[in-house]
C-alpha atoms as a PDB file:
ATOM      1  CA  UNK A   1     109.331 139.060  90.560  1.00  0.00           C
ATOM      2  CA  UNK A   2     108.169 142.233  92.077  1.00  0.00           C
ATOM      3  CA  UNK A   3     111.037 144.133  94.663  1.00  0.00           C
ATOM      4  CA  UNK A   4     109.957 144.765  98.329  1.00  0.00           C
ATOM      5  CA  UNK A   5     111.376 146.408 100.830  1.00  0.00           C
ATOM      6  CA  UNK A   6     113.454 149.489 100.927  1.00  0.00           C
ATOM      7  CA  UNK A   7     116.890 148.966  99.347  1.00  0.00           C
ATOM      8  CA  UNK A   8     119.915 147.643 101.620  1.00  0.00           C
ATOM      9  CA  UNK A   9     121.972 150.046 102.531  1.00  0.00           C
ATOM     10  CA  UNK A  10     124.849 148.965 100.841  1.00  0.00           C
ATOM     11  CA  UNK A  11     123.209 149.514  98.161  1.00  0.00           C
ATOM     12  CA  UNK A  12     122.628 152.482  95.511  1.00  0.00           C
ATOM     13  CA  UNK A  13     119.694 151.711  93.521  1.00  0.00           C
ATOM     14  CA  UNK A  14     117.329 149.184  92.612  1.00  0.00           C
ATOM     15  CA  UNK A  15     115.177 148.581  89.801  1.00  0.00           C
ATOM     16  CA  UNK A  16     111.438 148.006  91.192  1.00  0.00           C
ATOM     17  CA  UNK A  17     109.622 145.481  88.957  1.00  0.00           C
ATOM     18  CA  UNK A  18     105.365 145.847  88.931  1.00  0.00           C
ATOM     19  CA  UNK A  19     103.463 143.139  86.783  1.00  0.00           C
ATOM     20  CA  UNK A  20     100.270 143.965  85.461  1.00  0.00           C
ATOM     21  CA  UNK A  21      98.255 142.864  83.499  1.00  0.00           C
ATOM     22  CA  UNK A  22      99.737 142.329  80.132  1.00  0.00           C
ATOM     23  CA  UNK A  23     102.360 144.448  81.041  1.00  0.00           C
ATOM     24  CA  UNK A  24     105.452 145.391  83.495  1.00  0.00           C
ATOM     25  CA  UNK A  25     106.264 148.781  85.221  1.00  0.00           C
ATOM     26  CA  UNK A  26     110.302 149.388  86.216  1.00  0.00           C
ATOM     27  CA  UNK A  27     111.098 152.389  88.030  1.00  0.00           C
ATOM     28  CA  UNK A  28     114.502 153.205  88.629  1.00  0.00           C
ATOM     29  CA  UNK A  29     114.978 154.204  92.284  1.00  0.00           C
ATOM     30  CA  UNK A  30     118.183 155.714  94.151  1.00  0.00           C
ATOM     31  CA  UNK A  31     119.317 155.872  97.698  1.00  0.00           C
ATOM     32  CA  UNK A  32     122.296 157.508  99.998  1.00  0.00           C
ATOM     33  CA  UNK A  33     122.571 157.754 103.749  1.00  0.00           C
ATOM     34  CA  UNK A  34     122.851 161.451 103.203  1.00  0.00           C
ATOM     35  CA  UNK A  35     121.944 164.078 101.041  1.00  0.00           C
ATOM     36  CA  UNK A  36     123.729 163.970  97.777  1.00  0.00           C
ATOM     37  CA  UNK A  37     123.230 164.708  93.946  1.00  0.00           C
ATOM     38  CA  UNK A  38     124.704 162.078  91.418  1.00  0.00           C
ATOM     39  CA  UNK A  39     123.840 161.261  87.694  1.00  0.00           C
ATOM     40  CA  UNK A  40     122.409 157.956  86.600  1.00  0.00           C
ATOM     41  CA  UNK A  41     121.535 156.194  82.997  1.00  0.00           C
ATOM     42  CA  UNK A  42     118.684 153.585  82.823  1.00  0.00           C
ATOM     43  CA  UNK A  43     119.196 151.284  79.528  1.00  0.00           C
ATOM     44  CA  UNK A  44     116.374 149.080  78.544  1.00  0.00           C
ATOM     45  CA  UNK A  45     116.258 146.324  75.619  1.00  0.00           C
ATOM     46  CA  UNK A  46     113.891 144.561  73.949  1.00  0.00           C
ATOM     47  CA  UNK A  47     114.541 141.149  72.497  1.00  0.00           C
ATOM     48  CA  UNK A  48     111.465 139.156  71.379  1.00  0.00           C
ATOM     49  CA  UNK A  49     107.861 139.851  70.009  1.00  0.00           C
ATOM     50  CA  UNK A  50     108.239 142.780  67.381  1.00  0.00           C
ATOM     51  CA  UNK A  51     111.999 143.034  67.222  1.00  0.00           C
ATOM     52  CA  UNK A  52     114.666 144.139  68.938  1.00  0.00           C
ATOM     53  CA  UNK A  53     114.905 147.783  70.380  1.00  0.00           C
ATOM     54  CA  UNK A  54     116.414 149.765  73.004  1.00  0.00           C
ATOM     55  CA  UNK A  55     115.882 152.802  75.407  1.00  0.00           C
ATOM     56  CA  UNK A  56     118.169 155.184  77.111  1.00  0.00           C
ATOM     57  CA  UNK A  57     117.948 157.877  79.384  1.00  0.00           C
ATOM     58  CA  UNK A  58     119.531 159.575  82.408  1.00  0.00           C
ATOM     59  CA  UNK A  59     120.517 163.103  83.616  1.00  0.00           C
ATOM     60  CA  UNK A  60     121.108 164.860  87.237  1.00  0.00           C
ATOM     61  CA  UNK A  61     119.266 164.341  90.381  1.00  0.00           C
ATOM     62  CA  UNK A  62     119.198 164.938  93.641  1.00  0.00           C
ATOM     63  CA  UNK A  63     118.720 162.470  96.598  1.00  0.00           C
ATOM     64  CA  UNK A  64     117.684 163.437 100.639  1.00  0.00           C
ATOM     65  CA  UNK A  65     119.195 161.284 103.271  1.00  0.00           C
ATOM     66  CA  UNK A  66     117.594 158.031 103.763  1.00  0.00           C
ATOM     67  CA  UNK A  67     114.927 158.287 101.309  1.00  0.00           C
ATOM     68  CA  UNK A  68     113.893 156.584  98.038  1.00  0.00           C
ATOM     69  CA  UNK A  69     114.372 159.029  94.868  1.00  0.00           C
ATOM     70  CA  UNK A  70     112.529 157.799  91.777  1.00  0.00           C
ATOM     71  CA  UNK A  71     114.745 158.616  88.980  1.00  0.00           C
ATOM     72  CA  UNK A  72     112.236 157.477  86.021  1.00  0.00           C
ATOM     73  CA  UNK A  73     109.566 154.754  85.196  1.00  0.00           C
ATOM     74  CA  UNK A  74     108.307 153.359  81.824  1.00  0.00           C
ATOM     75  CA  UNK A  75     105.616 150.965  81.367  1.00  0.00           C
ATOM     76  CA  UNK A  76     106.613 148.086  78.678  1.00  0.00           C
ATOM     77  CA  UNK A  77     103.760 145.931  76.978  1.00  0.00           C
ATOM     78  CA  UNK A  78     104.908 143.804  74.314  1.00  0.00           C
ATOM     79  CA  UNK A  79     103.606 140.564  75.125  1.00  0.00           C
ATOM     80  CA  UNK A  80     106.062 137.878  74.884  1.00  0.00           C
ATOM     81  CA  UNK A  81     109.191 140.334  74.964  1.00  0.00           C
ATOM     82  CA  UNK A  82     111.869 140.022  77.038  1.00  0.00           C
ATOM     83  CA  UNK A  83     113.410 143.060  78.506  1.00  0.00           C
ATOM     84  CA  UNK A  84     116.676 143.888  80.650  1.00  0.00           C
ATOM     85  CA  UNK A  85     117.043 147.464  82.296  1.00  0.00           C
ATOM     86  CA  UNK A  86     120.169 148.367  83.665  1.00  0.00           C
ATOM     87  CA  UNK A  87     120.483 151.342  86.043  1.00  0.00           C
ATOM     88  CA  UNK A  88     123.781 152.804  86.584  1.00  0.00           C
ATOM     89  CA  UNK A  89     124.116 155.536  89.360  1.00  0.00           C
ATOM     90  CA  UNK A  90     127.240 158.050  90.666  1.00  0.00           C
ATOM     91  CA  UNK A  91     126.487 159.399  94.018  1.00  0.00           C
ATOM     92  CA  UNK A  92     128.964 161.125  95.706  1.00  0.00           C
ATOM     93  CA  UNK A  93     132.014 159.513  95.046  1.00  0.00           C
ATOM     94  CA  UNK A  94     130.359 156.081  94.776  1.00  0.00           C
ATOM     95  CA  UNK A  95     128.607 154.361  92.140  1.00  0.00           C
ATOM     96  CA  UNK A  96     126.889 151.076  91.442  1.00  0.00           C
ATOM     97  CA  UNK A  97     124.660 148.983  89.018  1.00  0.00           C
ATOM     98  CA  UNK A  98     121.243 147.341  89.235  1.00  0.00           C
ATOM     99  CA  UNK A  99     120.120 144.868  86.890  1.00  0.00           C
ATOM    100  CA  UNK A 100     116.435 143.396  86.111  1.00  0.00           C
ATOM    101  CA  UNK A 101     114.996 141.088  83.425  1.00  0.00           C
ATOM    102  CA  UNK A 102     111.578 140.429  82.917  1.00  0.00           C
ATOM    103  CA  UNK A 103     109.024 138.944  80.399  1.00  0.00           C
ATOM    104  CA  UNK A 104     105.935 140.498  79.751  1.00  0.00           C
ATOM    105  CA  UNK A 105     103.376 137.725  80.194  1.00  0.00           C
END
């Protein structure tokens, strides 16, 4: 389940999925082929285990040319949850959208 590689360059962001034990890491991660500043939103939810819930966040950032930019991580650890995280990023006149679901184990 876990991402590898540096994302394609078609390509605006990418949401990097790290099991762990009883647990999953996503960090949201943005690219350009030059150096640009762009917004972006990251939307988790939660469906499963305790409930339902959701998380939202975003804001400003800046990018440098051909390089990864983390844009925010979060740790989830409700076992038996399932979670999708959507990334949405605006980057200079382009934008695009990144979608993950995973289980915590």
């Amino acid at each position: 389940m876990a991402n590898a590689g540096p994302i394609p360059s078609s390509r605006l962001c990418e949401i990097k999925v790290t099991p762990q034990a009883g647990r999953v890491s996503l960090e949201a991660v943005a690219r350009a082929e030059r150096s640009l500043s762009g917004t972006y939103t990251l939307r988790i939810e939660q469906t499963g285990g305790s409930g339902n819930s959701s998380i939202s966040q975003g804001g400003a950032f800046e990018v440098s040319a051909d390089q990864d930019t983390s844009l925010a991580s979060v740790t989830l650890a409700s076992r038996g949850s399932r979670y999708q995280a959507v990334l949405e990023v605006a980057i200079g006149g382009r934008s695009d959208r990144c979608t993950e679901r995973v289980r915590v184990p």
